[in-house]
C-alpha atoms as a PDB file:
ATOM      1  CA  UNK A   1     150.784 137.488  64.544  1.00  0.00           C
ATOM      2  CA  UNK A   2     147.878 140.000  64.354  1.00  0.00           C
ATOM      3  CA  UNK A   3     145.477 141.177  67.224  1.00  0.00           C
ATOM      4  CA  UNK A   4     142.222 140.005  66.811  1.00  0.00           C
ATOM      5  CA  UNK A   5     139.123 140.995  68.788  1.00  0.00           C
ATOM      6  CA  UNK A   6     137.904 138.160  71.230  1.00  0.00           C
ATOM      7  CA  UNK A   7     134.611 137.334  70.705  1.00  0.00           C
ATOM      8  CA  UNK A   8     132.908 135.022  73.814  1.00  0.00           C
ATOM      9  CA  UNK A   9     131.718 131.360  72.212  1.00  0.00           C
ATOM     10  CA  UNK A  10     127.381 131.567  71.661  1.00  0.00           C
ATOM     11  CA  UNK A  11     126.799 128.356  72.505  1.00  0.00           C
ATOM     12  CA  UNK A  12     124.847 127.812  76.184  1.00  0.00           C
ATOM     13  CA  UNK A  13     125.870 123.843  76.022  1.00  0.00           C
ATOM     14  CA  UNK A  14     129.466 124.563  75.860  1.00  0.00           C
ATOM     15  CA  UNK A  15     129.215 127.518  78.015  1.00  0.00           C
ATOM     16  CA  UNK A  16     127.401 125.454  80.535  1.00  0.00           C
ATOM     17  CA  UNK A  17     129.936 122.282  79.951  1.00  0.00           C
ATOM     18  CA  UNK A  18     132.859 124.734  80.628  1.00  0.00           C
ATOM     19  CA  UNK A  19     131.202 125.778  83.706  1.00  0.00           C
ATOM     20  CA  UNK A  20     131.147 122.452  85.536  1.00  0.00           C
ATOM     21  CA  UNK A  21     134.556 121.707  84.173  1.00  0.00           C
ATOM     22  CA  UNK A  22     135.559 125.191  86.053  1.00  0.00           C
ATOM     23  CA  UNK A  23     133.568 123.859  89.234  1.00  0.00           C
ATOM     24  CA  UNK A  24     135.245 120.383  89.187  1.00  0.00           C
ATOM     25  CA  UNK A  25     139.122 121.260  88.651  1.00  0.00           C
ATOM     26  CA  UNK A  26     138.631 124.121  91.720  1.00  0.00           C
ATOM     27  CA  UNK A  27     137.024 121.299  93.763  1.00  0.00           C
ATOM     28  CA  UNK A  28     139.623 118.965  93.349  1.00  0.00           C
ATOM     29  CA  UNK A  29     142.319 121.645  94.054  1.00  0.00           C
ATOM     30  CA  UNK A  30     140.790 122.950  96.808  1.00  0.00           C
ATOM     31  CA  UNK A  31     140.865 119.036  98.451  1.00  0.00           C
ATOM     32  CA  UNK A  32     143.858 118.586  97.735  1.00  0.00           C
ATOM     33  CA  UNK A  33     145.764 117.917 101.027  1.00  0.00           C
ATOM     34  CA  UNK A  34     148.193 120.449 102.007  1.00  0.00           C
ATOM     35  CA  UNK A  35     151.717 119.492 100.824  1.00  0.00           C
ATOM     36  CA  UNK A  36     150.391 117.684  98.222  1.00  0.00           C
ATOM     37  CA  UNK A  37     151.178 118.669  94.828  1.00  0.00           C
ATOM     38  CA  UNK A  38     147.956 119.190  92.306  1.00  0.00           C
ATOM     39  CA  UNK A  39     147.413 117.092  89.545  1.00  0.00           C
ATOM     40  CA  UNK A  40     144.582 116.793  88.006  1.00  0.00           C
ATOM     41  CA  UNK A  41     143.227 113.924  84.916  1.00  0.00           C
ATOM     42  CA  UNK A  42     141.927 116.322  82.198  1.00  0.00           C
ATOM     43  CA  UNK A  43     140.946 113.488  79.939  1.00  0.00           C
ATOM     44  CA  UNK A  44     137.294 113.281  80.897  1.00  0.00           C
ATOM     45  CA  UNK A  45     137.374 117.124  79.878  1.00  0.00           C
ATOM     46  CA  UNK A  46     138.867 117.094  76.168  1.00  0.00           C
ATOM     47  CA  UNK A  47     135.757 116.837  74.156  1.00  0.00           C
ATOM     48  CA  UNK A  48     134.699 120.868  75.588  1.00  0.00           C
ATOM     49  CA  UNK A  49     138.162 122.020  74.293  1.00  0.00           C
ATOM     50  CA  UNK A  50     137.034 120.193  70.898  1.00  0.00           C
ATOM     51  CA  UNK A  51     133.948 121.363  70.770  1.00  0.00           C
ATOM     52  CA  UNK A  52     135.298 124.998  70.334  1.00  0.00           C
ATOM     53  CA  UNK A  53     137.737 124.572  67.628  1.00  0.00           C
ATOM     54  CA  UNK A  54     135.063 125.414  65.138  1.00  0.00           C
ATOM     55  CA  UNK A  55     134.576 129.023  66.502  1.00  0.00           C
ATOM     56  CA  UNK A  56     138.271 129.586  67.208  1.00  0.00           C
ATOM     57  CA  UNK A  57     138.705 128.791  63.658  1.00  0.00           C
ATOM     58  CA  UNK A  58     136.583 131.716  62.760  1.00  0.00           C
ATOM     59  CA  UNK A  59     137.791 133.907  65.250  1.00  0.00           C
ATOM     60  CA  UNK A  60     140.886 133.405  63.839  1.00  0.00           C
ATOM     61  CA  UNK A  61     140.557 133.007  60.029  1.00  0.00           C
ATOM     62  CA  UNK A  62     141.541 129.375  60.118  1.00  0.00           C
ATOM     63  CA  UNK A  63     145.197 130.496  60.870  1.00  0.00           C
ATOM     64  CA  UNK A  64     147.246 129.999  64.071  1.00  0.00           C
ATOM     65  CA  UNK A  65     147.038 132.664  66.468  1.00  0.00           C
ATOM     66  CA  UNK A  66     151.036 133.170  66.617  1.00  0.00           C
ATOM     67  CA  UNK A  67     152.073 132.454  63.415  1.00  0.00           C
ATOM     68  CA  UNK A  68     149.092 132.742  60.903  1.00  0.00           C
ATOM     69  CA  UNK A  69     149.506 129.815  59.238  1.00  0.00           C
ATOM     70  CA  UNK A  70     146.746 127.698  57.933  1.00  0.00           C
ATOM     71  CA  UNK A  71     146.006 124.192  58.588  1.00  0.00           C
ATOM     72  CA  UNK A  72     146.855 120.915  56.215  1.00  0.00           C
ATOM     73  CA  UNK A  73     143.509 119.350  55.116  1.00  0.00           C
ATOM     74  CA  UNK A  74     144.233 116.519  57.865  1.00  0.00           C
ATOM     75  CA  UNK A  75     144.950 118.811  60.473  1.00  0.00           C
ATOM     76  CA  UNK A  76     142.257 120.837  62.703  1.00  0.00           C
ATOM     77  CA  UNK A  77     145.054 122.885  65.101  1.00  0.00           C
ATOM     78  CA  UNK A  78     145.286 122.970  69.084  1.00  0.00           C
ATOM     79  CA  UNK A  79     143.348 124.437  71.294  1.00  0.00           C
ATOM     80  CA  UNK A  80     146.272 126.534  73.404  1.00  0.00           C
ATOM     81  CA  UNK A  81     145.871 127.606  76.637  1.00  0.00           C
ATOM     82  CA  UNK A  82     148.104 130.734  76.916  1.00  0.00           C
ATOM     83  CA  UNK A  83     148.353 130.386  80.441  1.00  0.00           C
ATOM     84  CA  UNK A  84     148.832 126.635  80.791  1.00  0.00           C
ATOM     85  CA  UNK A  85     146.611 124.674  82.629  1.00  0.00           C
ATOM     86  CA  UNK A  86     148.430 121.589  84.471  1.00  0.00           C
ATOM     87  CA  UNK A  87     152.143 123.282  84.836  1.00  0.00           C
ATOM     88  CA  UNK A  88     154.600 125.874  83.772  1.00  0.00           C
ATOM     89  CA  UNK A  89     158.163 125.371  83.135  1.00  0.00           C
ATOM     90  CA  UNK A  90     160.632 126.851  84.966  1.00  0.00           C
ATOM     91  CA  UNK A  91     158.063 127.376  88.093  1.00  0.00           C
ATOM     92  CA  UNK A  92     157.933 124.225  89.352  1.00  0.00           C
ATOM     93  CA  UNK A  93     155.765 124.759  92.550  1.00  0.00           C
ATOM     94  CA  UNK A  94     152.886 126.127  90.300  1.00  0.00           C
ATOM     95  CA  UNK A  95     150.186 124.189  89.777  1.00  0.00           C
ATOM     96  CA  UNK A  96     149.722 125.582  86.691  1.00  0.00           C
ATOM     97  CA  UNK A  97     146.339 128.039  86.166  1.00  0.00           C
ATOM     98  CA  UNK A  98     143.624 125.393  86.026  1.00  0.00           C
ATOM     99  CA  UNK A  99     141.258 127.625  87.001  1.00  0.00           C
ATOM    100  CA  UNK A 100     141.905 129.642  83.363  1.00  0.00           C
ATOM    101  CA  UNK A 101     141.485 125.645  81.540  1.00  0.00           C
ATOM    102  CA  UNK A 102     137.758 126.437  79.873  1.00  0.00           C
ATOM    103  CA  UNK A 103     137.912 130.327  80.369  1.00  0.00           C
ATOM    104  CA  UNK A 104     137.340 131.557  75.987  1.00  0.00           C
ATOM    105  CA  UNK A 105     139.640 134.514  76.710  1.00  0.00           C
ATOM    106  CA  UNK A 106     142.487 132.102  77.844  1.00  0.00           C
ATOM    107  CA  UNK A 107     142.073 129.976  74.704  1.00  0.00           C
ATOM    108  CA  UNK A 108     143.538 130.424  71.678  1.00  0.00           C
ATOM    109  CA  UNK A 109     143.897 128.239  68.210  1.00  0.00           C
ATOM    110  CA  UNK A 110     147.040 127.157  67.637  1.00  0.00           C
ATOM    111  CA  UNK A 111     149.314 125.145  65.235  1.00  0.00           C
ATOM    112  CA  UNK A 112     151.414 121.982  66.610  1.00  0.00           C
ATOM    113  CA  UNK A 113     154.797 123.572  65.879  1.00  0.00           C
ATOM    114  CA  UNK A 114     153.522 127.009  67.925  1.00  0.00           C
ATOM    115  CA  UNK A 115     152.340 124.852  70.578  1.00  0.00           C
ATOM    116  CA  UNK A 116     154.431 121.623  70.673  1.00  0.00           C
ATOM    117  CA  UNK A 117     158.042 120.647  69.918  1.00  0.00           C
ATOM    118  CA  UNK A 118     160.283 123.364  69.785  1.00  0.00           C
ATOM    119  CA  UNK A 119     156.938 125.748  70.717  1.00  0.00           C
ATOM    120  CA  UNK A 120     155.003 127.181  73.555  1.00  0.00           C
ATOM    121  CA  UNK A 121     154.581 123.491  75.622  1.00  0.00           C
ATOM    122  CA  UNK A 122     153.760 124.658  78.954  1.00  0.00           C
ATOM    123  CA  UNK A 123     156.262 127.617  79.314  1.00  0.00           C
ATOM    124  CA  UNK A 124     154.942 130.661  80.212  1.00  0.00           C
ATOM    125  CA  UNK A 125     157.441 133.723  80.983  1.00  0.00           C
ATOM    126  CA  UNK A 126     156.870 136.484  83.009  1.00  0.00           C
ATOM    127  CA  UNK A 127     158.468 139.593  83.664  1.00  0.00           C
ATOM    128  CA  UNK A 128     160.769 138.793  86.629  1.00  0.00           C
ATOM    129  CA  UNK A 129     159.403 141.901  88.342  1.00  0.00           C
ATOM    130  CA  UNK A 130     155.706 140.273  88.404  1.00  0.00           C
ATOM    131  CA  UNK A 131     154.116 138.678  90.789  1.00  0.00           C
ATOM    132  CA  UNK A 132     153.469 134.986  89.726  1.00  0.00           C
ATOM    133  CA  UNK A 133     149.468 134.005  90.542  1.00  0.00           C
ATOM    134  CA  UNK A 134     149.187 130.599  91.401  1.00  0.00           C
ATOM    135  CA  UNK A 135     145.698 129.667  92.984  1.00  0.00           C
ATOM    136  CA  UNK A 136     141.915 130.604  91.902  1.00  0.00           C
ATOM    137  CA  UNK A 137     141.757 132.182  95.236  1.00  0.00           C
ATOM    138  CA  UNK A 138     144.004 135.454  94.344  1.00  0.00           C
ATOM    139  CA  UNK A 139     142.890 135.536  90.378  1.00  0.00           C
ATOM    140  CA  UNK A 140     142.092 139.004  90.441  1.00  0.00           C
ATOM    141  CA  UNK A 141     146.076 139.490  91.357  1.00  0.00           C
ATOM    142  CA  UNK A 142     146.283 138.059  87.416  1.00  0.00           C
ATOM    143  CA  UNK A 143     145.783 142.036  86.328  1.00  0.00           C
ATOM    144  CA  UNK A 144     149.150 142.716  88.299  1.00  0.00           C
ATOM    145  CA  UNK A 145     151.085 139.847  86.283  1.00  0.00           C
ATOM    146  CA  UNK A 146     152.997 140.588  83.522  1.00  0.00           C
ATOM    147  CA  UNK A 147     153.621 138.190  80.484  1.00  0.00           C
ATOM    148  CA  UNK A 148     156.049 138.203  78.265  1.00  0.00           C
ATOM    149  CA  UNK A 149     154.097 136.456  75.484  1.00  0.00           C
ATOM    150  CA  UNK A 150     152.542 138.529  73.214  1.00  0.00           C
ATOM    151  CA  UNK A 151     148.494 137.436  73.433  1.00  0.00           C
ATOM    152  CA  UNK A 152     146.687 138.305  70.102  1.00  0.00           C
ATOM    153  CA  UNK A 153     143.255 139.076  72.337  1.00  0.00           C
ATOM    154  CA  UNK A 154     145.474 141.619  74.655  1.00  0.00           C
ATOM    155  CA  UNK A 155     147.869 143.047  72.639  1.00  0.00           C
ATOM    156  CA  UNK A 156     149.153 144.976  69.123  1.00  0.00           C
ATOM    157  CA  UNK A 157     151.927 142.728  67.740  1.00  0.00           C
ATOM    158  CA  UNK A 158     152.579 145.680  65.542  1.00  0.00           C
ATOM    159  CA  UNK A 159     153.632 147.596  68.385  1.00  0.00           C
ATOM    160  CA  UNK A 160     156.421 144.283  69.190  1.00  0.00           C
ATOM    161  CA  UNK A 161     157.498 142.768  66.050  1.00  0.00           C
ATOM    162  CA  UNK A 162     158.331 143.848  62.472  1.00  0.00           C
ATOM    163  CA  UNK A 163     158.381 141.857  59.078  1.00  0.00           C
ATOM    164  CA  UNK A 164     161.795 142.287  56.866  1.00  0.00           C
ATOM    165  CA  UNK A 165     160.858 142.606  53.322  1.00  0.00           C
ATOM    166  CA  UNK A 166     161.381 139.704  50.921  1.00  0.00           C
ATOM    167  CA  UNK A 167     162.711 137.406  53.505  1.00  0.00           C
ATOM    168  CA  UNK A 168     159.851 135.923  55.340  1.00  0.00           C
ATOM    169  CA  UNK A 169     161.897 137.278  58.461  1.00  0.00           C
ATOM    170  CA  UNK A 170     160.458 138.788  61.792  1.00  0.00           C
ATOM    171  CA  UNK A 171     162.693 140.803  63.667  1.00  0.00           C
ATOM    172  CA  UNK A 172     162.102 142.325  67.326  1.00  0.00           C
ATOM    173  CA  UNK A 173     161.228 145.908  67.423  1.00  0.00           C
ATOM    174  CA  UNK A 174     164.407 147.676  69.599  1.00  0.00           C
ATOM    175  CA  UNK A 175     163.235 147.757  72.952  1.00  0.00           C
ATOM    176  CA  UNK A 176     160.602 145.209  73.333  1.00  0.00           C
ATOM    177  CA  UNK A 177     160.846 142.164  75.409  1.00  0.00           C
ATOM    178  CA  UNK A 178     157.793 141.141  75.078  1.00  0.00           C
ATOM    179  CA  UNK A 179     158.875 140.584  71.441  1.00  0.00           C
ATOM    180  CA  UNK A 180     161.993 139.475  71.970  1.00  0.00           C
ATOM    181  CA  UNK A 181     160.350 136.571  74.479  1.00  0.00           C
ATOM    182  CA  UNK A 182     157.524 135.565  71.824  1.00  0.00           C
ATOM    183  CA  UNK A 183     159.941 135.129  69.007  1.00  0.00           C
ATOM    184  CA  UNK A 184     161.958 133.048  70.947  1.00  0.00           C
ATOM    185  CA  UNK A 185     159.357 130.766  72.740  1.00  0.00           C
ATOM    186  CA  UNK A 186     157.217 129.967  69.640  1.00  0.00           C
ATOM    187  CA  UNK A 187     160.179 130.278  67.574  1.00  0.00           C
ATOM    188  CA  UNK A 188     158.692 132.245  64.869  1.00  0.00           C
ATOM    189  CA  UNK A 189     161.713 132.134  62.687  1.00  0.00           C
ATOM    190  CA  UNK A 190     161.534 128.285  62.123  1.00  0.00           C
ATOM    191  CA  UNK A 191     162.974 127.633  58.574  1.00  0.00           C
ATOM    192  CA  UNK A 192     159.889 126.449  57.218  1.00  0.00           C
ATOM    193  CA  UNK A 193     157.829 128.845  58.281  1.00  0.00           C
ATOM    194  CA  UNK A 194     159.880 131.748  57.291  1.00  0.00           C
ATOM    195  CA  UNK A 195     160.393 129.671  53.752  1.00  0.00           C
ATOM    196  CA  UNK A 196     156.379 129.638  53.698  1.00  0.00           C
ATOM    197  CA  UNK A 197     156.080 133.714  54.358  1.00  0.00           C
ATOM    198  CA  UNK A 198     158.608 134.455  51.877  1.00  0.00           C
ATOM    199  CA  UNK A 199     156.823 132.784  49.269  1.00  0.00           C
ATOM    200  CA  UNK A 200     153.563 134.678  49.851  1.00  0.00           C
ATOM    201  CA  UNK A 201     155.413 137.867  50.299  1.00  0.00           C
ATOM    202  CA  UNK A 202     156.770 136.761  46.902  1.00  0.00           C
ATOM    203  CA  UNK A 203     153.466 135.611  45.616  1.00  0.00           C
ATOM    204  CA  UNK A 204     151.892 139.158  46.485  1.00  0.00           C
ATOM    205  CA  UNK A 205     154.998 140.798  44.886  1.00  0.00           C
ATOM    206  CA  UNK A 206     154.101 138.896  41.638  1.00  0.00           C
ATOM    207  CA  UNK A 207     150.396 140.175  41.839  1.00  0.00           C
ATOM    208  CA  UNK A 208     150.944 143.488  42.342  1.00  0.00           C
ATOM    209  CA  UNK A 209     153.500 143.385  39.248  1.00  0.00           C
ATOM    210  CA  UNK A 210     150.791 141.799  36.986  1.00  0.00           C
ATOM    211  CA  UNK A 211     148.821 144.631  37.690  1.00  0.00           C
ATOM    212  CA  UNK A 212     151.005 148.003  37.273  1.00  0.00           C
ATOM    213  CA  UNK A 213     150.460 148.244  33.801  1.00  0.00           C
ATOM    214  CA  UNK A 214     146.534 147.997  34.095  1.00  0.00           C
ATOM    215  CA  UNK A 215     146.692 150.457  37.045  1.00  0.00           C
ATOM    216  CA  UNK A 216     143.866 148.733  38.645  1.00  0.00           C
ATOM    217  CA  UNK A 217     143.375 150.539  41.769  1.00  0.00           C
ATOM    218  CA  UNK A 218     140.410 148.869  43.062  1.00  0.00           C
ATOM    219  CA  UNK A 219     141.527 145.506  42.734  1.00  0.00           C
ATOM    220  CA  UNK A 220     144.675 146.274  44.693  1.00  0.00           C
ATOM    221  CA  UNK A 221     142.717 147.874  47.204  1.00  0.00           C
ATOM    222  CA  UNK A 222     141.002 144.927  47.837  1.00  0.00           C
ATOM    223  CA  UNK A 223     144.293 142.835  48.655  1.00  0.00           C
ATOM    224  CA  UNK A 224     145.360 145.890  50.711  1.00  0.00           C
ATOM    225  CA  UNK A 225     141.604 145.626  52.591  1.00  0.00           C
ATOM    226  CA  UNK A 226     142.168 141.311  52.923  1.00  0.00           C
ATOM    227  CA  UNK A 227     145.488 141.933  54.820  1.00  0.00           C
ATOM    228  CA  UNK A 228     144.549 144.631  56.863  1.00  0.00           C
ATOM    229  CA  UNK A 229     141.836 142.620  58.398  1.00  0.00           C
ATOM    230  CA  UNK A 230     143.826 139.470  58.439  1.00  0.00           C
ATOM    231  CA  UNK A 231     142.148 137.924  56.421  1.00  0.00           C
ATOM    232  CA  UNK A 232     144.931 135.991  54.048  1.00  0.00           C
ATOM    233  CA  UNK A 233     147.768 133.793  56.013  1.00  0.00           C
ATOM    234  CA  UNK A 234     150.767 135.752  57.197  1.00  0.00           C
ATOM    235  CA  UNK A 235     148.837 138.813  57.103  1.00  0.00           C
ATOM    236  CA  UNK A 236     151.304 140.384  59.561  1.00  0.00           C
ATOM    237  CA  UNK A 237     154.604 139.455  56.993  1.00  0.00           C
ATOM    238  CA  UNK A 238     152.506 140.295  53.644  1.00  0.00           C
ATOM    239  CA  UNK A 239     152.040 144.170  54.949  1.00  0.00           C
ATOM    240  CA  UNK A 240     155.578 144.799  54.585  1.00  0.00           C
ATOM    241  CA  UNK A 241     156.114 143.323  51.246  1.00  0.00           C
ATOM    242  CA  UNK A 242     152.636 146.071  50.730  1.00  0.00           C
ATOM    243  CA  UNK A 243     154.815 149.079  51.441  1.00  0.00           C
ATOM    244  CA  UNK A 244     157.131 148.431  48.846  1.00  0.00           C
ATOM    245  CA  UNK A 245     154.582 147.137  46.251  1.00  0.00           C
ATOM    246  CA  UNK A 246     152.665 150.630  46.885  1.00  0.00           C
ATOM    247  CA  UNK A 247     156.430 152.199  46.183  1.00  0.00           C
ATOM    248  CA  UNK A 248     154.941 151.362  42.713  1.00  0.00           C
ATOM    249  CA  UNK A 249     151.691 152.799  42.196  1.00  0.00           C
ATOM    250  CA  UNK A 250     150.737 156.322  42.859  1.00  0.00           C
ATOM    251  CA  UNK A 251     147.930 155.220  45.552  1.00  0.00           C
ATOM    252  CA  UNK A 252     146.246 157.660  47.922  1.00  0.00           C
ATOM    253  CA  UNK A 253     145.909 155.252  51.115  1.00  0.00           C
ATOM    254  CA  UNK A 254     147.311 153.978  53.964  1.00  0.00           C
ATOM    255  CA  UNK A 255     147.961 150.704  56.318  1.00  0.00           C
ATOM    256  CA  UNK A 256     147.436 152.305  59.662  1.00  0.00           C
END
């Protein structure tokens, strides 16, 4: 996972759409009769969380925001909403933050495994110390709650999570919970996918190699430039295996 900047969808049709779709799920919550638990049909909705895959995919390189990998050819990836929209596990009186369902900041592109099976779902941990917002009504409260889900709009993974060299591996960085929660929810150490990094850490290994006879400085500083900006899968994984490729190569330059 890298932070990326969030950059608000152009389009005035889908802003508009998202609008209404905002207006509608508030109405029905707010007649909801009291007692009653919310539910809402989202199905008449989907097509506006469709319709911005296409600039989530270039927000985000093609790549899922958590784990940075890319799509199959037959896949398209999920629109996530990091604060879920119908429920959240584990708070069972919450009606989940429906009034977040077509907000762009709240959205992010996401692969099934990340968001499905073993994933994210609809869980959505806070620090036990936070308040928990639950209605439309007290949404500017949501600057007091604390998640324990790293968000690539919000915050530096870098400052949370750490790549192992040569292993595909992420490890926590000692102290952080935030990390510690993220790895665990998304389960970012899945076999395959750490298989999958460890190959491109591998892969870069291999190019770097090809390359220390011919000294070609500018050529490596264009991989160093791709990964730094994220934009080559596992970015986050592939700058470790950089430190010790540069271990190699007497190269004035940095990764911060």
């Amino acid at each position: 996972m890298i932070h990326r900047n969030f950059a608000a969808p152009s389009d005035p049709d889908w802003k508009e759409k998202a609008r209404i779709a905002t207006e509608a799920v508030i109405r029905a919550y707010e007649q909801t009769p009291p007692g009653t638990k919310f539910k809402y049909d989202w199905s008449p909705w989907s097509k506006v969380w469709g319709e911005l895959k296409e600039h989530l995919r270039e927000v985000f390189k093609g790549r899922c925001a958590y784990c940075e990998a890319e799509y199959k050819i037959t896949g398209f990836g999920d629109v996530d909403h990091f604060r879920p929209k119908g429920r959240v596990k584990g708070a069972d009186d919450h009606p989940g933050y429906y009034w977040l369902a077509f907000d762009p900041e709240n959205l992010l592109l996401a692969c099934s495994q990340c968001n499905a099976g073993q994933g994210k779902l609809d869980q959505f941990p806070i620090d036990p110390a936070s308040p928990r917002v639950t209605s439309h009504a007290n949404a500017d409260a949501l600057k007091q709650e604390i998640p324990l889900l790293l968000n690539p709009f919000v915050d530096n993974p870098e400052d949370h999570l750490e790549f192992e060299q040569g292993t595909g591996m992420v490890k926590v960085k000692t102290g952080s919970s935030k990390g510690k929660t993220t790895v665990k929810t998304l389960n970012l150490n899945r076999s395959d996918l750490v298989q999958d990094r460890r190959k491109e850490q591998e892969r870069l290994e291999l190019k770097f190699k090809s390359l220390r006879l011919n000294d070609d400085i500018k050529e490596i500083n264009g991989w160093i430039n791709e990964i730094k900006q994220g934009e080559v899968k596992y970015s986050a994984a592939l700058k470790a295996q950089v430190v010790k490729c540069l271990n190699w190569f007497k190269v004035i330059g940095s990764l911060n």
